[in-house]
N, C-alpha and C. Protein backbone atom coordinates (compact mmCIF):
# COMPACT_ATOMS: atom_id res chain seq x y z
N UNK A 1 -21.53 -18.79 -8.59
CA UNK A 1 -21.11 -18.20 -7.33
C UNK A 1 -21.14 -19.26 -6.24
N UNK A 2 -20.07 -19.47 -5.45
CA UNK A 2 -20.01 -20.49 -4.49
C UNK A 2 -21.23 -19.84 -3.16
N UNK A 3 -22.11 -21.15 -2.89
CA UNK A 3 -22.99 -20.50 -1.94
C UNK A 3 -22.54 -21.50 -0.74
N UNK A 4 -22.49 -20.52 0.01
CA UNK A 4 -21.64 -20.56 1.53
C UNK A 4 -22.41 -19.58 2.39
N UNK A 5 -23.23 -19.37 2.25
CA UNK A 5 -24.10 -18.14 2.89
C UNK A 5 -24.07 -16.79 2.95
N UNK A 6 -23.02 -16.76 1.67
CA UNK A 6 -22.76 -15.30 1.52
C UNK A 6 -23.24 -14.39 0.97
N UNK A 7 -23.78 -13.24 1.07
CA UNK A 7 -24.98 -12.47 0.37
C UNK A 7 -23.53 -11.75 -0.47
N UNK A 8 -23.42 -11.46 -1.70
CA UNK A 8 -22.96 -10.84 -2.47
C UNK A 8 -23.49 -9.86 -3.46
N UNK A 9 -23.43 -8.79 -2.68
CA UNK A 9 -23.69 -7.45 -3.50
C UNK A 9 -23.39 -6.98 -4.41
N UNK A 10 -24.83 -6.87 -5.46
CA UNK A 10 -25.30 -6.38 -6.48
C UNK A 10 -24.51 -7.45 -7.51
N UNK A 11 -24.74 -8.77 -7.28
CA UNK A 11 -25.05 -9.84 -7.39
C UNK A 11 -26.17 -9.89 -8.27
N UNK A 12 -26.19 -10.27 -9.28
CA UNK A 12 -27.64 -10.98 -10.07
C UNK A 12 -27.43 -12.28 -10.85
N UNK A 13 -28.98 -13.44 -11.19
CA UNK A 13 -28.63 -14.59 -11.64
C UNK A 13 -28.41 -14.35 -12.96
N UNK A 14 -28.42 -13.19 -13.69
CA UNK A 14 -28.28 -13.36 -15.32
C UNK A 14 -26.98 -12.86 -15.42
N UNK A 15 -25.75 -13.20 -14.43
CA UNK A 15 -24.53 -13.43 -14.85
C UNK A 15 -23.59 -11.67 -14.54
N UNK A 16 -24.32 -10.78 -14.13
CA UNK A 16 -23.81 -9.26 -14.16
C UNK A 16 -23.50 -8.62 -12.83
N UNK A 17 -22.54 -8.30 -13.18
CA UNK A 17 -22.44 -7.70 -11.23
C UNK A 17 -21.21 -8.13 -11.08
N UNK A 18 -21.15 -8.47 -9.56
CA UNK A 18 -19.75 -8.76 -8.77
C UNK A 18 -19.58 -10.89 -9.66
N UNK A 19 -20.99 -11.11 -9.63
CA UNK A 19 -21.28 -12.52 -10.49
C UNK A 19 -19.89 -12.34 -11.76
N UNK A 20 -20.47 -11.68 -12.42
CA UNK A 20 -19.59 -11.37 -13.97
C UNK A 20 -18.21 -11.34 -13.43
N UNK A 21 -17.56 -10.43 -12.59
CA UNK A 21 -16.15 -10.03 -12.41
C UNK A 21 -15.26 -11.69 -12.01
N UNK A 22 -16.27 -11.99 -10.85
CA UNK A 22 -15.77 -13.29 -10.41
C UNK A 22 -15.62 -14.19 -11.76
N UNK A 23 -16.44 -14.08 -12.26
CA UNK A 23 -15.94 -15.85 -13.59
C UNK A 23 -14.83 -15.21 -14.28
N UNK A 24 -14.03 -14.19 -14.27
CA UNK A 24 -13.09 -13.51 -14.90
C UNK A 24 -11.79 -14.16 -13.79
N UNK A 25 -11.91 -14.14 -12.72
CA UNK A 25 -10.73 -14.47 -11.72
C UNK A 25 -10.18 -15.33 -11.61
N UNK A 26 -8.76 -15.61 -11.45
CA UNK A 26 -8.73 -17.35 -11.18
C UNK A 26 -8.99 -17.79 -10.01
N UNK A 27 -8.57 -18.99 -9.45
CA UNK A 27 -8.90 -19.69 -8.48
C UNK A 27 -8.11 -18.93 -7.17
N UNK A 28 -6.92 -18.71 -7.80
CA UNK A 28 -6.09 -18.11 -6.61
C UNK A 28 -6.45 -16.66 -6.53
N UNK A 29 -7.14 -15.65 -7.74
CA UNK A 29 -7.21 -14.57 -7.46
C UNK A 29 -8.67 -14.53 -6.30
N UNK A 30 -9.57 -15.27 -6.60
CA UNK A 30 -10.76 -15.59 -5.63
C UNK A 30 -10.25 -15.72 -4.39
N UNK A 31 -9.20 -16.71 -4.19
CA UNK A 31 -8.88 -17.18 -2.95
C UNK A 31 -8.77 -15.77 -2.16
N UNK A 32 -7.57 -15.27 -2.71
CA UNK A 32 -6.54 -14.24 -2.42
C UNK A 32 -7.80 -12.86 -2.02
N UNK A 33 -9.22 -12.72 -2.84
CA UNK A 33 -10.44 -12.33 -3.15
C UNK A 33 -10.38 -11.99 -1.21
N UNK A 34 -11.32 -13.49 -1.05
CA UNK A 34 -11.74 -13.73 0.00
C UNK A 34 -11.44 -13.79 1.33
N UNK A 35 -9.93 -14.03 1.03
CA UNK A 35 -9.11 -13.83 2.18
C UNK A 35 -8.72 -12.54 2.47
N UNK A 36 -8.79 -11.93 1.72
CA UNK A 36 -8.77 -10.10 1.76
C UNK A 36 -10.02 -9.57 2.36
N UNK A 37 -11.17 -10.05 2.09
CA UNK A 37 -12.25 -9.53 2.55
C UNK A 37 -12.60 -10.10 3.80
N UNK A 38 -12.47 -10.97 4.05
CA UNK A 38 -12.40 -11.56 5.45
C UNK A 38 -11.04 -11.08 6.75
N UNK A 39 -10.24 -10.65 5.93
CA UNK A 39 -9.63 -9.83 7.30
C UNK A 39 -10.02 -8.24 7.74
N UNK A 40 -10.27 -8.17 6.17
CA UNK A 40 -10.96 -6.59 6.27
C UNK A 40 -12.26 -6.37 7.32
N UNK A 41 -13.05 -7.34 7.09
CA UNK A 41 -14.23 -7.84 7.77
C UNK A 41 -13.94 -7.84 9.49
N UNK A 42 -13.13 -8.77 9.63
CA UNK A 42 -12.27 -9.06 11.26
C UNK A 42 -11.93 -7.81 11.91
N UNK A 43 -11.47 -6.68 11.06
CA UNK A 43 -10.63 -5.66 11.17
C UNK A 43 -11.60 -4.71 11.82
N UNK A 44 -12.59 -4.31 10.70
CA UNK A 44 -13.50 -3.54 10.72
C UNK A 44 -15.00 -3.73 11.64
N UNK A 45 -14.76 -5.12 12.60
CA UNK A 45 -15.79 -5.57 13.23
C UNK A 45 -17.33 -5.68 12.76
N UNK A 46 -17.02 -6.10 11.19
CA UNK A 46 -18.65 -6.19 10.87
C UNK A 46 -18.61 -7.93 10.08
N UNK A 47 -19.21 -8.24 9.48
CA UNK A 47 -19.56 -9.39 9.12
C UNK A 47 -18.97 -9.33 7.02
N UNK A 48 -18.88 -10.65 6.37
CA UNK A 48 -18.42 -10.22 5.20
C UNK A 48 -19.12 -9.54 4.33
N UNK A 49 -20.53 -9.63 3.97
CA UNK A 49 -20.79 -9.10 2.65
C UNK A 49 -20.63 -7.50 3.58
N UNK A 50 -20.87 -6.73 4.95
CA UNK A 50 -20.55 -5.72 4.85
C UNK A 50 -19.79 -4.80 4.29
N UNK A 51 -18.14 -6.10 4.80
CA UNK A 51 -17.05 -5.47 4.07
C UNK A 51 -16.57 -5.71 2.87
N UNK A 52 -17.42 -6.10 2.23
CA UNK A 52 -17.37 -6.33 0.60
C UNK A 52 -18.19 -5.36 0.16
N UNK A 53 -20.13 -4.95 0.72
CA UNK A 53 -20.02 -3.76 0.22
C UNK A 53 -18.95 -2.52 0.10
N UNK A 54 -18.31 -2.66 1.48
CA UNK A 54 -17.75 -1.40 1.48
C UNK A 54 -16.54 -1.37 0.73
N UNK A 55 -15.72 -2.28 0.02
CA UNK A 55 -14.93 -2.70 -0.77
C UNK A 55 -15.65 -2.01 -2.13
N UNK A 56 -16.71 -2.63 -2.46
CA UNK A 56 -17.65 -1.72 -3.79
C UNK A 56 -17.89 -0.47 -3.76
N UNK A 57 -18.20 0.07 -2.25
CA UNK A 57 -18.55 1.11 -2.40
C UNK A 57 -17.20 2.17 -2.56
N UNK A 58 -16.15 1.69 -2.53
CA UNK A 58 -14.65 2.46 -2.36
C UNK A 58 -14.55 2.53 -3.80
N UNK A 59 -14.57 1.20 -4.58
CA UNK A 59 -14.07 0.98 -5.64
C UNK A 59 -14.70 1.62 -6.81
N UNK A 60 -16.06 2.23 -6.15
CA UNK A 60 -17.36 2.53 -7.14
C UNK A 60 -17.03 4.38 -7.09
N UNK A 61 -15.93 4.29 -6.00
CA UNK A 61 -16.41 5.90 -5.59
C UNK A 61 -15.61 6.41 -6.74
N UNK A 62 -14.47 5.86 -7.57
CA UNK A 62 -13.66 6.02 -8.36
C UNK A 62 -12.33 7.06 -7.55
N UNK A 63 -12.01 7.14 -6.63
CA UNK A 63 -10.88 7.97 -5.86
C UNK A 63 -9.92 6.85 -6.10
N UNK A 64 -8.98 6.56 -6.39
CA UNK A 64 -7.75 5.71 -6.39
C UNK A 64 -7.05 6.04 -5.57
N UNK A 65 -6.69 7.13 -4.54
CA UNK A 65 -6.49 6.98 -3.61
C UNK A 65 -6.88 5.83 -2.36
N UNK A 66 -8.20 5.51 -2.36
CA UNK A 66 -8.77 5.50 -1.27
C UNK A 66 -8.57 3.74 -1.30
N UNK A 67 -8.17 3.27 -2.22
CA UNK A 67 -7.76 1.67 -2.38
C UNK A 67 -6.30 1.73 -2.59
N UNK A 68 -5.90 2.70 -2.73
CA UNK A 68 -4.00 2.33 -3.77
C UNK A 68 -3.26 2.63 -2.54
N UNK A 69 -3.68 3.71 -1.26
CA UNK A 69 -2.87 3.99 -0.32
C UNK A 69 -2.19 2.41 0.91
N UNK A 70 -3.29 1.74 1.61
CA UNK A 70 -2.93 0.57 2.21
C UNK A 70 -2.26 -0.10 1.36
N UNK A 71 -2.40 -0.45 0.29
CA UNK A 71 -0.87 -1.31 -0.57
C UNK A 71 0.13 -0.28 -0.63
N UNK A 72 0.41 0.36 -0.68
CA UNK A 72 1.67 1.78 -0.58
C UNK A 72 2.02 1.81 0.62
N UNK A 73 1.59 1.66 1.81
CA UNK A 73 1.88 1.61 2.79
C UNK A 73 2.64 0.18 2.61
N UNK A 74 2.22 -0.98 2.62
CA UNK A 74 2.44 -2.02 3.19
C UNK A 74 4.13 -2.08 2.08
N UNK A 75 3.83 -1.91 0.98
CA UNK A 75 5.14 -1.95 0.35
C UNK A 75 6.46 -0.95 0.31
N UNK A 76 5.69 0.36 1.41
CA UNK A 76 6.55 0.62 1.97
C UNK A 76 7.21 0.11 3.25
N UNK A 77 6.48 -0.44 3.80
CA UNK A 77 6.86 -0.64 5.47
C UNK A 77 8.03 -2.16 4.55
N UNK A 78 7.90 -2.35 3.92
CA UNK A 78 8.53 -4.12 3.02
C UNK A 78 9.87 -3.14 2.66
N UNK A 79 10.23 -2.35 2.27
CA UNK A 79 11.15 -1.42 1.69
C UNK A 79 12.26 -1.07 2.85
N UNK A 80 11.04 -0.48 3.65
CA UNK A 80 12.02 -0.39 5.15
C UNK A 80 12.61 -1.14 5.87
N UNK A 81 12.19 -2.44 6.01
CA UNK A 81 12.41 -3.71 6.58
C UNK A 81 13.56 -4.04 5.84
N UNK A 82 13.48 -4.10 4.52
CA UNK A 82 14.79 -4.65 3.59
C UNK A 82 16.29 -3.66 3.89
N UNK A 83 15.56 -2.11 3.93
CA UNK A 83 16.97 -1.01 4.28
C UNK A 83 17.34 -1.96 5.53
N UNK A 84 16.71 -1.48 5.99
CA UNK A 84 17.23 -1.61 7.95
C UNK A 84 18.06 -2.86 8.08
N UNK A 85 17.74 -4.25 7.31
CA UNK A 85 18.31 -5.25 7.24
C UNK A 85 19.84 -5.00 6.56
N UNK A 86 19.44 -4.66 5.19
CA UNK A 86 20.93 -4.06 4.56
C UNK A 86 22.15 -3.09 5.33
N UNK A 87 21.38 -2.15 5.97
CA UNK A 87 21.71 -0.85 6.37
C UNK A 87 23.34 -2.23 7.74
N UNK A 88 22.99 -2.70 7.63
CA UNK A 88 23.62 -3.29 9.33
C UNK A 88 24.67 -4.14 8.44
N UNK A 89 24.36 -4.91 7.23
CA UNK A 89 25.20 -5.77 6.51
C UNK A 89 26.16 -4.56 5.95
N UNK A 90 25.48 -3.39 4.91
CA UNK A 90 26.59 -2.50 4.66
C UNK A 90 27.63 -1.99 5.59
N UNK A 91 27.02 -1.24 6.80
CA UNK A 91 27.98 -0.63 7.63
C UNK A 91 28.41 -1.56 8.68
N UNK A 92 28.34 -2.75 8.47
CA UNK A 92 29.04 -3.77 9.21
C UNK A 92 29.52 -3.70 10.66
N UNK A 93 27.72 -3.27 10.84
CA UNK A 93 27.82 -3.21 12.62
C UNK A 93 26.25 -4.13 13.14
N UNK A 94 25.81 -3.82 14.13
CA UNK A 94 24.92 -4.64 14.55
C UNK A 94 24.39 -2.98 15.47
N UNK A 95 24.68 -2.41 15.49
CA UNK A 95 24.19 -1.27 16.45
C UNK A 95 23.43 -0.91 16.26
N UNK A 96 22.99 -0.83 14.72
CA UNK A 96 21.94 0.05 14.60
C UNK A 96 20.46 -0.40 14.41
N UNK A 97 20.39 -1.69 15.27
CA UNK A 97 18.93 -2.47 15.38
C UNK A 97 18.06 -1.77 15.89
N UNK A 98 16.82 -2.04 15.52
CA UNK A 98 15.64 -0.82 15.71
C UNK A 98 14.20 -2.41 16.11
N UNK A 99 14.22 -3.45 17.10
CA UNK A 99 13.80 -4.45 16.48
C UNK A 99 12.17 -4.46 17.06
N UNK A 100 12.06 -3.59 17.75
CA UNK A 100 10.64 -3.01 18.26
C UNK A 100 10.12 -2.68 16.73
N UNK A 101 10.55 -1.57 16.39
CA UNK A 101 10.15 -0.85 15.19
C UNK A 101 10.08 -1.91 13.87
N UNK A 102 11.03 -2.75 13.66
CA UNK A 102 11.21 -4.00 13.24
C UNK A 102 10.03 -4.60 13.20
N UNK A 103 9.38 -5.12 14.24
CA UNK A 103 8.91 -6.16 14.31
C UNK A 103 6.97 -5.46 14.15
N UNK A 104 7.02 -4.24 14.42
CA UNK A 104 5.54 -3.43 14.06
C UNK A 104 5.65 -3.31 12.73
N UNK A 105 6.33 -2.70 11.84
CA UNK A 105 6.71 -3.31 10.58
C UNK A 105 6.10 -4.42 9.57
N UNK A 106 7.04 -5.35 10.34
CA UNK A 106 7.16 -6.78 10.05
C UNK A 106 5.41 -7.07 9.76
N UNK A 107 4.67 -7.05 11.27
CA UNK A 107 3.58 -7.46 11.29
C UNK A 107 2.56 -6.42 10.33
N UNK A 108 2.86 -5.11 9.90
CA UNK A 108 2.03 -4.52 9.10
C UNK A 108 2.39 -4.85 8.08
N UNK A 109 3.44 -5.04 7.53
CA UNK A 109 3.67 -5.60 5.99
C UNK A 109 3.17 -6.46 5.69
N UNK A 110 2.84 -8.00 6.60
CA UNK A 110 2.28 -8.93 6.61
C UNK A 110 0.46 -8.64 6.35
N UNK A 111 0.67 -7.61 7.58
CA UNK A 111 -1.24 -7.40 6.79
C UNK A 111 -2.22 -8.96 7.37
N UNK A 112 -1.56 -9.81 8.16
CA UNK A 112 -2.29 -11.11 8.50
C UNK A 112 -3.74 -11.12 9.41
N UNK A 113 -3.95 -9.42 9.90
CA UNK A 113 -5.33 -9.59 10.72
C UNK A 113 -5.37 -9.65 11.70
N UNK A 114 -6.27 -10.14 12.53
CA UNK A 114 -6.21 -10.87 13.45
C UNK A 114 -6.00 -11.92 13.57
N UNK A 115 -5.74 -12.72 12.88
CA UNK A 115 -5.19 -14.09 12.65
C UNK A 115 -3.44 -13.90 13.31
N UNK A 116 -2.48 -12.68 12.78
CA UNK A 116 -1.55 -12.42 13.24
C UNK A 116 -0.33 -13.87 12.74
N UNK A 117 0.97 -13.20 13.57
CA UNK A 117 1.94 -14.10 13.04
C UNK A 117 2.58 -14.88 14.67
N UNK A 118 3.26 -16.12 14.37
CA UNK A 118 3.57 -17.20 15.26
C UNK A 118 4.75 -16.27 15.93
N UNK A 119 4.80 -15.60 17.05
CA UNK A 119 5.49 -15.58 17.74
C UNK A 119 7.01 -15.99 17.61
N UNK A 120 7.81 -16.96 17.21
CA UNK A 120 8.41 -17.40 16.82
C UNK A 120 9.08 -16.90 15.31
N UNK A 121 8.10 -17.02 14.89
CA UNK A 121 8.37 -16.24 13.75
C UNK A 121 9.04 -14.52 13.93
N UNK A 122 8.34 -14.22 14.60
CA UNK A 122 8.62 -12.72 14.95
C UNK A 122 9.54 -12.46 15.59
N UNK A 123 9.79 -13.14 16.22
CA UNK A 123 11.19 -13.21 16.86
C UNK A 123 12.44 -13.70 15.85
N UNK A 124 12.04 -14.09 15.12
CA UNK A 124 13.38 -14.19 14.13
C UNK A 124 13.39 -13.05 13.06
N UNK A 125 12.48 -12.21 12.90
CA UNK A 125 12.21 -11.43 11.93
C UNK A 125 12.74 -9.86 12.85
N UNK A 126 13.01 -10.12 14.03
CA UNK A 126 13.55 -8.89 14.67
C UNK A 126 14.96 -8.44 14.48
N UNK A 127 15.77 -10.05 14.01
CA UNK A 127 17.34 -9.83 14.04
C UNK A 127 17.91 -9.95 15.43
N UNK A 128 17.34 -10.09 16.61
CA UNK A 128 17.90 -9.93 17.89
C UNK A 128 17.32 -11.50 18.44
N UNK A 129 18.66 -11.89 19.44
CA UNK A 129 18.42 -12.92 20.41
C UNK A 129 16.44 -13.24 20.86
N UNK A 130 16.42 -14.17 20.38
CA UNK A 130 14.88 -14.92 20.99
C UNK A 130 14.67 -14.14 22.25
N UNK A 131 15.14 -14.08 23.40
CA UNK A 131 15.20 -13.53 24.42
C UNK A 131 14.59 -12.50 24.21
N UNK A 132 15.76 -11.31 23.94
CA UNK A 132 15.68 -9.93 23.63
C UNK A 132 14.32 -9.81 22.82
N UNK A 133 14.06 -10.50 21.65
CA UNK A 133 12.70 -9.93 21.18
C UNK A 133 11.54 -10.59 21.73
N UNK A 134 11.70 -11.92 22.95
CA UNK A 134 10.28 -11.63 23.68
C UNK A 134 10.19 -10.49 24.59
N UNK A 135 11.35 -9.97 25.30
CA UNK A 135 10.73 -8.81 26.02
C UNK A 135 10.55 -7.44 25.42
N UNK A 136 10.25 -7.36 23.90
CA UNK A 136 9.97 -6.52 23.18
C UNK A 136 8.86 -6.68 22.47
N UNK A 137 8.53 -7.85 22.65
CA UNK A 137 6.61 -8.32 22.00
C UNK A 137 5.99 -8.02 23.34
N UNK A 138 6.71 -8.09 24.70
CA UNK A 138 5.77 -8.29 25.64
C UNK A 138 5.59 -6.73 26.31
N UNK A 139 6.78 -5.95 25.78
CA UNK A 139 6.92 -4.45 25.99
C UNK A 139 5.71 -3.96 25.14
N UNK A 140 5.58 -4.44 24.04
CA UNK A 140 4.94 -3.74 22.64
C UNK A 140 3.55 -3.92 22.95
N UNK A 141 3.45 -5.26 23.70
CA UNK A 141 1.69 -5.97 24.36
C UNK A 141 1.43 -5.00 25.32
N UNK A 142 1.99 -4.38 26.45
CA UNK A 142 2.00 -4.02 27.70
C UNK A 142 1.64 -1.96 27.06
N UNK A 143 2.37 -1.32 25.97
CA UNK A 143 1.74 -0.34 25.31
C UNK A 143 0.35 -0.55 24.78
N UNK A 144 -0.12 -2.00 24.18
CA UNK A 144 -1.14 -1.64 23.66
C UNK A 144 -0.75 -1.81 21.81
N UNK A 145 0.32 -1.87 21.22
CA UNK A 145 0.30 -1.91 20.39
C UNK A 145 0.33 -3.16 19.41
N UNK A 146 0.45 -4.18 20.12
CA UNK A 146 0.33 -5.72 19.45
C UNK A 146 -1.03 -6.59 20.78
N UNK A 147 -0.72 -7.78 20.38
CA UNK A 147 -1.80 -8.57 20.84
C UNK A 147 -1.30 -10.05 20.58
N UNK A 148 -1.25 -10.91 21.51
CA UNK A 148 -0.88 -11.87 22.03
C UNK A 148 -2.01 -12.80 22.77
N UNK A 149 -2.13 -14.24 21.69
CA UNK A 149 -3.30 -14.69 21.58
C UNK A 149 -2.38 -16.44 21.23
N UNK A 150 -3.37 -16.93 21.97
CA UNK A 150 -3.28 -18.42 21.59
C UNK A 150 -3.70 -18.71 20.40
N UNK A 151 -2.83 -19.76 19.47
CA UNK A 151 -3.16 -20.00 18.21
C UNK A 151 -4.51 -20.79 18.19
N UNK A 152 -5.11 -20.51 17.23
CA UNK A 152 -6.82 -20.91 17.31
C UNK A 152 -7.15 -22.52 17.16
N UNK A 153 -5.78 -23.38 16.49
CA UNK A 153 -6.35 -24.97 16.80
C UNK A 153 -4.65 -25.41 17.11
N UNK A 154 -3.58 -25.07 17.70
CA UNK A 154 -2.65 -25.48 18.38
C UNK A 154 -1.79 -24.48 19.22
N UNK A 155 -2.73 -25.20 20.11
CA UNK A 155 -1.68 -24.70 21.74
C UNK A 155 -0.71 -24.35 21.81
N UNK A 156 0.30 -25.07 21.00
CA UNK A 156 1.68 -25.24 21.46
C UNK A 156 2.06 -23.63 20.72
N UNK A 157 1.09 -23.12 20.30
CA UNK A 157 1.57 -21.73 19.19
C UNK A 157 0.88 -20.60 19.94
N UNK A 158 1.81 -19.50 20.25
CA UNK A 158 0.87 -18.04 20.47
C UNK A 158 1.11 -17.62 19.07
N UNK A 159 0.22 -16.36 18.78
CA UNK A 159 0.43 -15.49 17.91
C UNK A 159 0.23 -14.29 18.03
N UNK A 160 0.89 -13.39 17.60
CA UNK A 160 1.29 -11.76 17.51
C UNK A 160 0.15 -11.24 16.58
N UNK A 161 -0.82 -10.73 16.91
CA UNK A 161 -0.96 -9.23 15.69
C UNK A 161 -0.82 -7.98 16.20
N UNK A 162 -0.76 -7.19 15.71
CA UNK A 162 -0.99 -5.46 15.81
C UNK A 162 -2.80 -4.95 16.02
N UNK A 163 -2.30 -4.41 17.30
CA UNK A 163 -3.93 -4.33 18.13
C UNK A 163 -4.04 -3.10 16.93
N UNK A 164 -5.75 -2.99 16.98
CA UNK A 164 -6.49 -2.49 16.24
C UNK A 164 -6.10 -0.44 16.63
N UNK A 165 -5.59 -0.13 17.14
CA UNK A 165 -5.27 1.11 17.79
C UNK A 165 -3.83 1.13 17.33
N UNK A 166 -2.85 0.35 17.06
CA UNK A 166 -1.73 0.38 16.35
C UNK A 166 -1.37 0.81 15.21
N UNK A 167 -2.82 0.29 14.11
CA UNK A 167 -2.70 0.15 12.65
C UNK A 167 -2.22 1.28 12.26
N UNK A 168 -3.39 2.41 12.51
CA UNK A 168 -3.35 4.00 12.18
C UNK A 168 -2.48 4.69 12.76
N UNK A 169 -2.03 4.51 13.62
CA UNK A 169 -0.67 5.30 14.42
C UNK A 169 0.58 4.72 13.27
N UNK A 170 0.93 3.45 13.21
CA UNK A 170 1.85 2.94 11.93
C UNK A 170 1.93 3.74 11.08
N UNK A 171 0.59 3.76 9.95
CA UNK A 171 0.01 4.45 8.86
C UNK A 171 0.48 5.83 8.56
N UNK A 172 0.58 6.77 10.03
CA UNK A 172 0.40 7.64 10.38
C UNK A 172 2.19 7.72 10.20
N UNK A 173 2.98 7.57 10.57
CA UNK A 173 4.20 7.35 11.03
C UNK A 173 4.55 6.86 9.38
N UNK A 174 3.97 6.16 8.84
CA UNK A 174 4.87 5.66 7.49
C UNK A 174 4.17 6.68 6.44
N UNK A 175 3.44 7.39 6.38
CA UNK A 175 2.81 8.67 5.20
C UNK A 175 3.74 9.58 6.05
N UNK A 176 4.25 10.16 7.13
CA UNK A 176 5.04 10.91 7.28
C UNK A 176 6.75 10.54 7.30
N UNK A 177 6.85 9.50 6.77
CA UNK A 177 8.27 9.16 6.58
C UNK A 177 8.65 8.75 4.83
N UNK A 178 7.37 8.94 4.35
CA UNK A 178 6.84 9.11 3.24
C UNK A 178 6.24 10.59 2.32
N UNK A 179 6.57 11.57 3.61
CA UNK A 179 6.66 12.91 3.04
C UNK A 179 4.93 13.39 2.54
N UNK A 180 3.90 12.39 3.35
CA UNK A 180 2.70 12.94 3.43
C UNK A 180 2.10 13.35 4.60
N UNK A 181 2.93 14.04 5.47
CA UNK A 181 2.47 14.87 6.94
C UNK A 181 3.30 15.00 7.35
């Protein structure tokens, strides 16, 4: 087990536990591991092994719901993003841009945290003039529903996430466009 100061639950040295699962993973599934639990962590305002218990304790509860729904979501909101893109190439108009809705989307499919995405980026992922989609990140900031933050080691970068009061309203909005409310 890499020691980094991380208390890892129900953890033991004779190889059994979360110990055992890990020597099963590869390098990238660890990575991919940790970087999951560390936004979850960011998300949930507690520290990591918290949100790794609570990762066990989901996974232990045996509900498959309660882990399978946030990937269902996110690969739906990826589904929608792809229509809406198509939807404008088929009917060979530009009218029917949605790039607010677009771009909340965008950033939940991504799933990046608080870490969030480069501004720049998001603005190309709207389909609309640079212009037009900053005064729709700065509309979307001014609701409350994104967050606009200097990049953490270069200046020259802001970045976008979806404020913590956004997530579940999304969620909420894609299980009912999903025919669960």
């Amino acid at each position: 087990m890499p020691s980094v100061g991380v208390e890892f639950p129900n953890w033991r040295p004779d190889g059994t536990g979360l110990a055992r699962l890990m020597n099963h993973l590869s390098p990238d599934e660890v990575a991919h591991l940790l970087s999951s639990v560390s936004g979850l962590a960011a998300r949930m305002g507690c520290s990591f092994s918290e949100a790794l218990r609570h990762l066990i304790t989901l996974a232990e509860s045996g509900d498959p719901k309660s882990l399978a729904v946030p990937r269902d979501r996110r690969d739906f909101a990826r589904r929608l993003l792809r229509v809406h893109q198509q939807r404008n190439v088929i009917l060979g108009a530009d009218s029917f841009r949605d790039p607010a809705w677009d771009m909340l989307l965008d950033l939940y499919a991504q799933d990046s945290g608080h870490t969030g995405t480069m501004i720049s980026a998001l603005c190309i992922a709207s389909g609309v003039p640079q212009t037009t989609a900053l005064r729709y990140i700065y509309r979307l900031a001014q609701l409350g529903l994104v967050q606009i933050a200097d990049h953490p080691t270069d200046q020259r970068r802001t970045m976008v996430s979806l404020s913590d009061d956004a997530r579940p309203r999304i969620e909420r909005l894609l299980d009912m466009m999903q025919g669960g409310g």
